[in-house]
Protein backbone atom coordinates (compact mmCIF):
# COMPACT_ATOMS: atom_id res chain seq x y z
CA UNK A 1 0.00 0.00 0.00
CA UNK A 2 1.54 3.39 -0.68
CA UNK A 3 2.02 5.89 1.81
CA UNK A 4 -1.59 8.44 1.35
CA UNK A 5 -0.81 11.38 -0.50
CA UNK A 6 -2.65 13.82 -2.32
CA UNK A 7 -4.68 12.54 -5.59
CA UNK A 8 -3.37 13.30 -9.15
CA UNK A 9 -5.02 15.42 -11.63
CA UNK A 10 -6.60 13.76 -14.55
CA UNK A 11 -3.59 15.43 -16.78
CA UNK A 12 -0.84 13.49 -14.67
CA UNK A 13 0.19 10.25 -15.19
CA UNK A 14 -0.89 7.28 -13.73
CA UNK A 15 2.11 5.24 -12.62
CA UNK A 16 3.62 4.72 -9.00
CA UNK A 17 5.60 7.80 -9.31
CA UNK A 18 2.99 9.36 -8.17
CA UNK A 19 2.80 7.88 -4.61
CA UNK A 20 6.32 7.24 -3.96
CA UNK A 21 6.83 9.90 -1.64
CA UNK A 22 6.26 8.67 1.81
CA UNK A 23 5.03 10.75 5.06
CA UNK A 24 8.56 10.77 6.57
CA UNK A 25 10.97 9.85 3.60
CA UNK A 26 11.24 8.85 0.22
CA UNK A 27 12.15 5.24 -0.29
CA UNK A 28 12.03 5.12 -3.76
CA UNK A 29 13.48 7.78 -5.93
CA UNK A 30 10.72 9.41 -7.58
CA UNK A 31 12.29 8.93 -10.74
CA UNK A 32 13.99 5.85 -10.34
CA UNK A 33 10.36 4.60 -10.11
CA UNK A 34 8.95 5.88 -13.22
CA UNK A 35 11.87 4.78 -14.98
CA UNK A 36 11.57 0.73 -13.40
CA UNK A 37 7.88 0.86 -15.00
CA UNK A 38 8.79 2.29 -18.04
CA UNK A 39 10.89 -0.25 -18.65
CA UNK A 40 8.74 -3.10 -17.26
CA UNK A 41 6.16 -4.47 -18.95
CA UNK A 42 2.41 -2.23 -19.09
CA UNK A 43 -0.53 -3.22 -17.14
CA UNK A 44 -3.12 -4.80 -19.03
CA UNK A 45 -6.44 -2.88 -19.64
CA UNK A 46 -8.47 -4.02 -16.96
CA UNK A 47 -5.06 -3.21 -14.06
CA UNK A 48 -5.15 0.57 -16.06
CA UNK A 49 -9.02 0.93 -15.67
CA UNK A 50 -8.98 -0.62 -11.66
CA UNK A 51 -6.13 1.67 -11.49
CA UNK A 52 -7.22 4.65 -12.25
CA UNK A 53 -10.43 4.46 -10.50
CA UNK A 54 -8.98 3.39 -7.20
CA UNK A 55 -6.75 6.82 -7.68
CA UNK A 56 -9.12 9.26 -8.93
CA UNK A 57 -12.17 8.19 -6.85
CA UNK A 58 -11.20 5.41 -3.95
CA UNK A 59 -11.00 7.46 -0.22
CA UNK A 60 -7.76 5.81 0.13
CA UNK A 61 -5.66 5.15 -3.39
CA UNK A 62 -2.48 4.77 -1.23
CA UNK A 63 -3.74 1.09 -0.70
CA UNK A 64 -3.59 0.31 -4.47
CA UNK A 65 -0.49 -2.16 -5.47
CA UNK A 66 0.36 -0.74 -8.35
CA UNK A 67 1.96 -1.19 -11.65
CA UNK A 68 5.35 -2.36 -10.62
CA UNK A 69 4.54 -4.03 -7.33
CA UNK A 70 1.34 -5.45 -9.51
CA UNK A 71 4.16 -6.54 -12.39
CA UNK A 72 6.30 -8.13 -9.49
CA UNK A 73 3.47 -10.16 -7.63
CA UNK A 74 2.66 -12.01 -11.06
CA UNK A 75 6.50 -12.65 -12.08
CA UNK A 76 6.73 -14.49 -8.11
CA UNK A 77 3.29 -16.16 -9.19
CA UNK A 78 4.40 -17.24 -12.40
CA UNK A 79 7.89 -18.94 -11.24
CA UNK A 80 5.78 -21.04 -8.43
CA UNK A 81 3.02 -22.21 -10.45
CA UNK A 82 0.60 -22.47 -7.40
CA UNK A 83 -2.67 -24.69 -7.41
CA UNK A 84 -3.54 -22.42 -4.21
CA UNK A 85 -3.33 -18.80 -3.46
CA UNK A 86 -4.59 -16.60 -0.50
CA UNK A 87 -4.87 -13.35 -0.54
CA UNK A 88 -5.42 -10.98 3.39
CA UNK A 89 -6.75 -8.06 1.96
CA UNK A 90 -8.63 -7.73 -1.65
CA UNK A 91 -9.14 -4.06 -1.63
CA UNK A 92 -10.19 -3.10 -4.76
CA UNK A 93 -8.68 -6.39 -6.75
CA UNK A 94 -5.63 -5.49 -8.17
CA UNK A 95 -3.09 -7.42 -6.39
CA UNK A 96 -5.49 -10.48 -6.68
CA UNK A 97 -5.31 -10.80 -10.56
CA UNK A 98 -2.00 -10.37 -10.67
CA UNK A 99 -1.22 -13.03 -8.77
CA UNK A 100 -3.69 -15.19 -10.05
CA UNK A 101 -1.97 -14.77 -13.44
CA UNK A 102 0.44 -17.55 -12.17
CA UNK A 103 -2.32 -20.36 -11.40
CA UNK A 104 -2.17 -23.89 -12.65
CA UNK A 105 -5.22 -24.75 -15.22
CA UNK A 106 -6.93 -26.19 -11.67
CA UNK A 107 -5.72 -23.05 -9.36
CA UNK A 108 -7.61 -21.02 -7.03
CA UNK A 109 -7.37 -17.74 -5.47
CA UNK A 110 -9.04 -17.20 -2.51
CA UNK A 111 -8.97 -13.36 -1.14
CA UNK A 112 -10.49 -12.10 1.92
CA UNK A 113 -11.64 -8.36 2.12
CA UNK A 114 -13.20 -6.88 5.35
CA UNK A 115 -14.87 -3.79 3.63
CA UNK A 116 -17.83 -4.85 1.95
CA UNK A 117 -17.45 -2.16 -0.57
CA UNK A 118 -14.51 -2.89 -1.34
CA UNK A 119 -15.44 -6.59 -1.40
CA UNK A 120 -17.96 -5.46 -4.10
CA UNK A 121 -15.73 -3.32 -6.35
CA UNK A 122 -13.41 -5.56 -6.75
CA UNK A 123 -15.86 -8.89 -7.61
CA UNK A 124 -17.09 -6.31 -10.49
CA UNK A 125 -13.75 -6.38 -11.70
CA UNK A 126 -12.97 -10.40 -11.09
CA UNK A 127 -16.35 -10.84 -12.87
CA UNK A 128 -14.85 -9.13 -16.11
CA UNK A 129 -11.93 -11.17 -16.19
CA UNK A 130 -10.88 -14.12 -17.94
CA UNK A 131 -9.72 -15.45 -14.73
CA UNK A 132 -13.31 -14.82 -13.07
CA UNK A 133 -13.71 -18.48 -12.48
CA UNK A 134 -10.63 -18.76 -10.42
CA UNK A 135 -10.74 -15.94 -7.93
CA UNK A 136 -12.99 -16.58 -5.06
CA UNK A 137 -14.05 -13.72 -2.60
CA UNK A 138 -14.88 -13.97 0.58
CA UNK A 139 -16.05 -11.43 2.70
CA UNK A 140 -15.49 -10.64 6.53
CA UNK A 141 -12.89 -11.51 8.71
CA UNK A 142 -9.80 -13.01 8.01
CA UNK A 143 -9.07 -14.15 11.45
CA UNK A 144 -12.56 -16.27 10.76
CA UNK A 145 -11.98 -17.21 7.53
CA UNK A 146 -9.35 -18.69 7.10
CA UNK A 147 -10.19 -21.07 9.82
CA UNK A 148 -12.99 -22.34 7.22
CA UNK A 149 -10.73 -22.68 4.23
CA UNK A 150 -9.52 -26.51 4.10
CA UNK A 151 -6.45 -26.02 1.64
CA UNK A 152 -2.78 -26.10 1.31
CA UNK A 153 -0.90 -22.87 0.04
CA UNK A 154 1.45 -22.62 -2.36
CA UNK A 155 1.44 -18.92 -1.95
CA UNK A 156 0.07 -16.20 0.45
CA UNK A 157 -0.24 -12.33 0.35
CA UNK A 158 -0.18 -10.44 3.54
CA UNK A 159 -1.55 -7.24 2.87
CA UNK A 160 -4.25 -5.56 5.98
CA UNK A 161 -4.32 -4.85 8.98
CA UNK A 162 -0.62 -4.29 10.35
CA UNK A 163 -1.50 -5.46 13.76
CA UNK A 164 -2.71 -8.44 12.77
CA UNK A 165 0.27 -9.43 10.87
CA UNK A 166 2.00 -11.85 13.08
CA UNK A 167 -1.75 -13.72 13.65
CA UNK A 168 -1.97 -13.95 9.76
CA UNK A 169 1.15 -15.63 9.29
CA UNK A 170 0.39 -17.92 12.21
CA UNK A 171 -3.02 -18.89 10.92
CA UNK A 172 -1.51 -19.61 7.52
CA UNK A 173 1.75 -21.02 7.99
CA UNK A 174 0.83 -24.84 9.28
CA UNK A 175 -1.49 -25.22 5.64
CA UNK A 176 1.47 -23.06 3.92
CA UNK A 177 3.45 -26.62 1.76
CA UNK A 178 6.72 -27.18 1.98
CA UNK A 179 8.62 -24.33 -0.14
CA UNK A 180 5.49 -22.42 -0.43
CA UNK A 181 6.13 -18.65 -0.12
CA UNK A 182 4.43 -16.23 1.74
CA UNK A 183 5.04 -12.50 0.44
CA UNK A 184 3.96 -9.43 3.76
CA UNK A 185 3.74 -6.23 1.84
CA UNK A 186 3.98 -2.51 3.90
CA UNK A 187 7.24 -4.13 5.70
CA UNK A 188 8.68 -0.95 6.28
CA UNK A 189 5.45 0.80 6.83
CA UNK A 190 6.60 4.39 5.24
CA UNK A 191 9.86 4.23 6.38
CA UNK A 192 8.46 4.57 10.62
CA UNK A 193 10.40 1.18 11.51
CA UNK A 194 13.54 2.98 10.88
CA UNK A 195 12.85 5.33 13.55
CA UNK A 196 14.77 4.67 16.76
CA UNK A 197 12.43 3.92 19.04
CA UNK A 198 10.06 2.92 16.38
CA UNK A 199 6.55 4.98 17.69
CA UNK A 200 3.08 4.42 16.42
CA UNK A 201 0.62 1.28 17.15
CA UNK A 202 1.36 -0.17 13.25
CA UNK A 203 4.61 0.65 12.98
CA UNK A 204 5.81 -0.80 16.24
CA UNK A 205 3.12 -4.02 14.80
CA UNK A 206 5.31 -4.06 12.09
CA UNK A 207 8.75 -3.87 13.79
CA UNK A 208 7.36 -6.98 15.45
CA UNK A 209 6.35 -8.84 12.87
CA UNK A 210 9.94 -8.44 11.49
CA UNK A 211 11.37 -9.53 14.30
CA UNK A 212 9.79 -12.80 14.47
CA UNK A 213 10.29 -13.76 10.54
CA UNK A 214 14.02 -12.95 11.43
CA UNK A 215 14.22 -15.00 14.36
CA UNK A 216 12.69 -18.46 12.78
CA UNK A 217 15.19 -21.27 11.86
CA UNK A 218 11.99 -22.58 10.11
CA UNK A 219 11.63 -20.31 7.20
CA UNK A 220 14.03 -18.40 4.39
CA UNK A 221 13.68 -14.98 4.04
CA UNK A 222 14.98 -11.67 2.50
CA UNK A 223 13.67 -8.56 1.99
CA UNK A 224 12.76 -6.61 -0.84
CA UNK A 225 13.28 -2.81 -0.95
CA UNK A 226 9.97 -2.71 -3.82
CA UNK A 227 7.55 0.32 -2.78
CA UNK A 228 6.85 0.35 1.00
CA UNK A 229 8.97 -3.52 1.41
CA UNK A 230 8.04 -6.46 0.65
CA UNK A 231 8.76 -10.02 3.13
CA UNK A 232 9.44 -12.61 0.88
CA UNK A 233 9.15 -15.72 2.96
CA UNK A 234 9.93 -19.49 2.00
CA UNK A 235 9.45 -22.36 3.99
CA UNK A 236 12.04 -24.99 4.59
């Protein structure tokens, strides 16, 4: 999710560039951003059009993946090949068709939104795409959800509530396979866990959450300095 910042005029173009700046500091290069997507491949039609609506007219467009971050959740999708996928957090569907862009003919996506609007935007969008028959939305809770969901992961996205980070990955990680990958998106949470003492309710969430990836023998991990950091998380 990119750090909030004000909304772009229709005349301005719609690319991450946009949102890089964070509340405290930049961490992307303006620049340096617009030139990784110009040089990446475009968003297909129906990314653009969710896209630009979630800028010009969501309450929060700061939220929206993204072109590049989009572009780099379907690569990881595409090089595991998963049968399952769960997404924490549809918003307005973005992130979910990327990564559902890397399903087996038999794959699934299961995402879990808490916001029924948001729930509904973004089954408008599933609904238009070829992939509609793959993507299954559930609404509510994810802490009560996933409970229900009898399947084994190939890959999971991590992207709501910060607090609830470290009770996400716990829920998930006993169905997560062996070398499945779990990806936590907002890892740096607009640069706050830099701050010494890290202040703030979701930042300090977030420190935390770090802290425990780092200390399991159980699990690979690195980093990715992509947007607001990614966790990229494999299981041994």
């Amino acid at each position: 999710m990119f750090p909030k910042n004000r909304k772009p005029s229709h005349k301005e173009p719609l690319n991450g560039a946009t949102f890089a700046k964070s509340k405290n500091v930049d961490l992307i290069n303006p620049d340096v951003q617009a030139y990784a997507e110009k040089f990446s491949s475009p968003e297909d039609e129906l990314l653009h059009e969710i896209a630009e609506y979630t800028i010009h007219h969501h309450a929060d467009p700061q939220m929206l993946s993204g072109h590049l971050q989009g572009k780099f959740l379907e690569m990881v999708s595409r090089m595991v090949r998963p049968r399952r996928i769960l997404e924490i957090g549809t918003f307005t569907g973005y992130s979910a068709l990327c990564l559902a862009k890397g399903l087996e003919p038999d794959g699934q996506l299961h995402t879990i939104e808490l916001r029924e609007n948001d729930a509904a935007l973004a089954q408008g969008y599933f609904n238009r795409s070829a992939l509609r028959s793959k993507i299954i939305q559930h609404t509510g809770s994810a802490k009560e959800v996933i409970p229900t969901l009898n399947e084994t992961w190939d890959l999971v996205f991590i992207d709501a509530d910060k607090v609830s980070y470290i009770e996400y990955f716990e829920l998930v990680f006993p169905k997560l396979r062996q070398n499945g990958f779990i990806l936590a998106d907002n890892i740096f949470f607009h640069g706050e866990v830099l701050a010494s003492p890290v202040k703030g309710k979701n930042a300090k969430a977030i420190q935390a959450f770090n802290e425990m990836v780092l200390e399991r023998k159980d699990i690979d991990k690195m980093m990715v300095t992509l947007r607001d950091g990614l966790y990229l998380i494999r299981k041994l």
